[in-house]
Protein backbone atom coordinates (compact mmCIF):
# COMPACT_ATOMS: atom_id res chain seq x y z
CA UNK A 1 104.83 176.92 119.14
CA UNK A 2 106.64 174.06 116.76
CA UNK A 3 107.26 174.75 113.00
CA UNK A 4 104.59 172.26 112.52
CA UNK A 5 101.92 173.40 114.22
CA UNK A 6 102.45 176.94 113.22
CA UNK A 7 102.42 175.65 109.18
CA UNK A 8 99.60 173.51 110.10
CA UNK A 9 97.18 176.25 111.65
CA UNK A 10 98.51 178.79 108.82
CA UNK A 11 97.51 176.27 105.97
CA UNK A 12 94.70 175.59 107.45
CA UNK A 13 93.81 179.78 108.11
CA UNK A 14 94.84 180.18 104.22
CA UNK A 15 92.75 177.29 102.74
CA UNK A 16 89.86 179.03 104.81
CA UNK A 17 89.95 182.46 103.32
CA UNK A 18 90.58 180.99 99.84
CA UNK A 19 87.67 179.14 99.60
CA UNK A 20 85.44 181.75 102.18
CA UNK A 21 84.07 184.38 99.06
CA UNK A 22 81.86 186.24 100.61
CA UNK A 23 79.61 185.91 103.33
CA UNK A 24 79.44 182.55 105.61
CA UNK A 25 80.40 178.88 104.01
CA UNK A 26 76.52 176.59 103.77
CA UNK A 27 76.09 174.96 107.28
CA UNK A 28 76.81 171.68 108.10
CA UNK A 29 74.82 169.11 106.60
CA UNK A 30 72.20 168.60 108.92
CA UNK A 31 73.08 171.24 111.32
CA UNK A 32 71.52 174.28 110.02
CA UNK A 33 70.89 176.38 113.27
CA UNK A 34 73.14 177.44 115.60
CA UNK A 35 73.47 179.28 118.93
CA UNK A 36 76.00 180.54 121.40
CA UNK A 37 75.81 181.04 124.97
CA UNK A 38 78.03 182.23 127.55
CA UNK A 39 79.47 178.89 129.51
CA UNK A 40 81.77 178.13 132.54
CA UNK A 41 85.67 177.69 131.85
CA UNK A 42 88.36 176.75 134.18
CA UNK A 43 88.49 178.02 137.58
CA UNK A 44 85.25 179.57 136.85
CA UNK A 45 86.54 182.13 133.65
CA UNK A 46 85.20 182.82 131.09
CA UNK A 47 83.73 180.40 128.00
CA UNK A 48 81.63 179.99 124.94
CA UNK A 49 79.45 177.36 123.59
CA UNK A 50 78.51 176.83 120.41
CA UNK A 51 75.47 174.41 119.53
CA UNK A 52 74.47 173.63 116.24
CA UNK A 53 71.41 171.58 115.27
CA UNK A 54 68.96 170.62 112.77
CA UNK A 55 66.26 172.63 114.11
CA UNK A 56 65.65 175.70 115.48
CA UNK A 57 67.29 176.07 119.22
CA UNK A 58 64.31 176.99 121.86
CA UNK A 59 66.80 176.13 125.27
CA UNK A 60 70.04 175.71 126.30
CA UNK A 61 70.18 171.68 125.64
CA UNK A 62 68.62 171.59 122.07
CA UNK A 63 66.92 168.36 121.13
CA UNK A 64 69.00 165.71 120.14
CA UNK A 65 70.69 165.77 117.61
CA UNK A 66 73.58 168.67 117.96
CA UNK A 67 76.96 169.96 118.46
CA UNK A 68 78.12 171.48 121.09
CA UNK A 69 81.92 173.18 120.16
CA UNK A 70 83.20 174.64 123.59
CA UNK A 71 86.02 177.15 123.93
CA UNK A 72 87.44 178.66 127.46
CA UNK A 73 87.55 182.46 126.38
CA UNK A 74 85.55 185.15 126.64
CA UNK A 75 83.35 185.86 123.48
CA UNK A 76 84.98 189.29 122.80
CA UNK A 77 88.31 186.82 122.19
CA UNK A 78 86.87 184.34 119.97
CA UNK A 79 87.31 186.64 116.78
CA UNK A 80 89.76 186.07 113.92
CA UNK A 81 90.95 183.12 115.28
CA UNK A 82 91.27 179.31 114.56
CA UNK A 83 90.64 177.07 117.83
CA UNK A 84 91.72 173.49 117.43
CA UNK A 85 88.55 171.22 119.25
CA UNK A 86 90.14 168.22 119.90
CA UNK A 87 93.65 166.48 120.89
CA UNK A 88 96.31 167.33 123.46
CA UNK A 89 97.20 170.58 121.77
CA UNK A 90 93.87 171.97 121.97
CA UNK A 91 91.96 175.43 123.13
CA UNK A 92 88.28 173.60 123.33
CA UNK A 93 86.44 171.02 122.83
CA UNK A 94 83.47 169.29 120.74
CA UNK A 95 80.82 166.97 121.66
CA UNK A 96 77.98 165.13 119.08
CA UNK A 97 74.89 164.16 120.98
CA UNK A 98 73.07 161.59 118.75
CA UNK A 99 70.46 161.33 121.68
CA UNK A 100 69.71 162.02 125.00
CA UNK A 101 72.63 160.41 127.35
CA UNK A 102 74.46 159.40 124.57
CA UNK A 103 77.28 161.56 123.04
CA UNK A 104 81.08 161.30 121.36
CA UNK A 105 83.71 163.32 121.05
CA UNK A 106 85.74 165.02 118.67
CA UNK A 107 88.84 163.28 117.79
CA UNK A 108 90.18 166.01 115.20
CA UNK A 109 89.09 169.11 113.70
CA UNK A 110 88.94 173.05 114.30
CA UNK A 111 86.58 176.13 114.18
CA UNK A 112 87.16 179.37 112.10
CA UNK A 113 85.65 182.27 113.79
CA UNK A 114 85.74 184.93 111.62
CA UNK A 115 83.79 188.04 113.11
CA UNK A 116 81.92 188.53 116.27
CA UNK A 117 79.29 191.31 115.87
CA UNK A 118 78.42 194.00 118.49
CA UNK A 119 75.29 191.49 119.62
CA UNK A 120 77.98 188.62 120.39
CA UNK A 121 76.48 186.79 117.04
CA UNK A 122 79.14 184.31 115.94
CA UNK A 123 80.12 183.52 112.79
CA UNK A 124 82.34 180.72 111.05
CA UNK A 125 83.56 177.31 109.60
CA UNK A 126 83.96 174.67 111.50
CA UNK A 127 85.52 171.05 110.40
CA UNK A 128 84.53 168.09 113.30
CA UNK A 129 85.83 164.57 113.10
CA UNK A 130 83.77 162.23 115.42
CA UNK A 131 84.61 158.30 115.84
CA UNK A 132 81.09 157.35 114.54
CA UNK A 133 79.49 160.15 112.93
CA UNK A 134 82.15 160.92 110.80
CA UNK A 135 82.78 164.41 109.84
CA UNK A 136 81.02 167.70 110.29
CA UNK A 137 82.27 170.87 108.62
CA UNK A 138 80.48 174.06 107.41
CA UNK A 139 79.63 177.16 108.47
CA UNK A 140 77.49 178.97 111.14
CA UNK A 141 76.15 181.99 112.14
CA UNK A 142 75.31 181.71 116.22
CA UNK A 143 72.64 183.85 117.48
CA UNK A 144 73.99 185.08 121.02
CA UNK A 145 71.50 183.88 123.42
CA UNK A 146 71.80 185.34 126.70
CA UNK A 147 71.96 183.25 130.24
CA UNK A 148 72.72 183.33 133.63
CA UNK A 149 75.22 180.67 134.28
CA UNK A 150 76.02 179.55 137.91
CA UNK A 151 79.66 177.92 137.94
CA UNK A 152 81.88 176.32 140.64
């Protein structure tokens, strides 16, 4: 790992606790739910998604507006780590669907997760930049909602 990128995710890791207190960060403005779901990472491993929206999640593709943040790694590896969402350098990805079929992605940003509980609840910061939409930070607590998912 370069000098840079190891000051740049440390800075980043510091700024976060600093300004944490206690508890969870507000949400993102306008995305004040979230869930997280088991997903489908390369050759069939494990992932995560994260979705967070403006209204209470009810399926697996929330109504439009949301986030989906994606990350190839089991959930029980997600913990006390920062995963960079977008670039060449990075561990996931993130997606804003504004509505249905239409959708951009992340050109810079991260996610925070600071604890996973013992029910696979996920909680965090995340700062999003999207082309149009600007950018999304806050933080989230995702309610683990459980799924069969059929990959490959």
């Amino acid at each position: 790992m370069s000098l840079i990128r190891w000051m740049s995710i440390s800075m980043v890791i510091s700024f976060s606790m600093a300004c944490g207190g206690s508890g969870i960060s507000a949400p993102p403005v306008g995305f004040t739910y979230a869930i997280a779901t088991r997903s489908c990472g390369p050759a069939d491993g494990p992932a995560v998604a994260i979705y967070l929206a403006p209204d209470p999640v009810t399926s697996l593709e929330p109504a439009t507006p949301y986030v989906r943040m994606y990350v190839a790694e089991s959930v029980n590896a997600l913990a006390g780590r920062t995963w960079i969402l977008a670039g060449s350098k990075s561990a996931g990805g993130a997606w804003l669907h504004s509505a249905a079929g239409n959708y951009e992605i992340a050109t810079g940003g991260y996610m925070i997760v600071s604890s996973v509980s013992s029910d696979n609840a996920i909680e965090g910061k995340v700062n999003i930049t999207f082309p149009n939409a600007g950018r999304i930070r806050g933080g989230f607590r995702a309610v683990w909602v459980a799924n069969t998912v059929l990959c490959g």
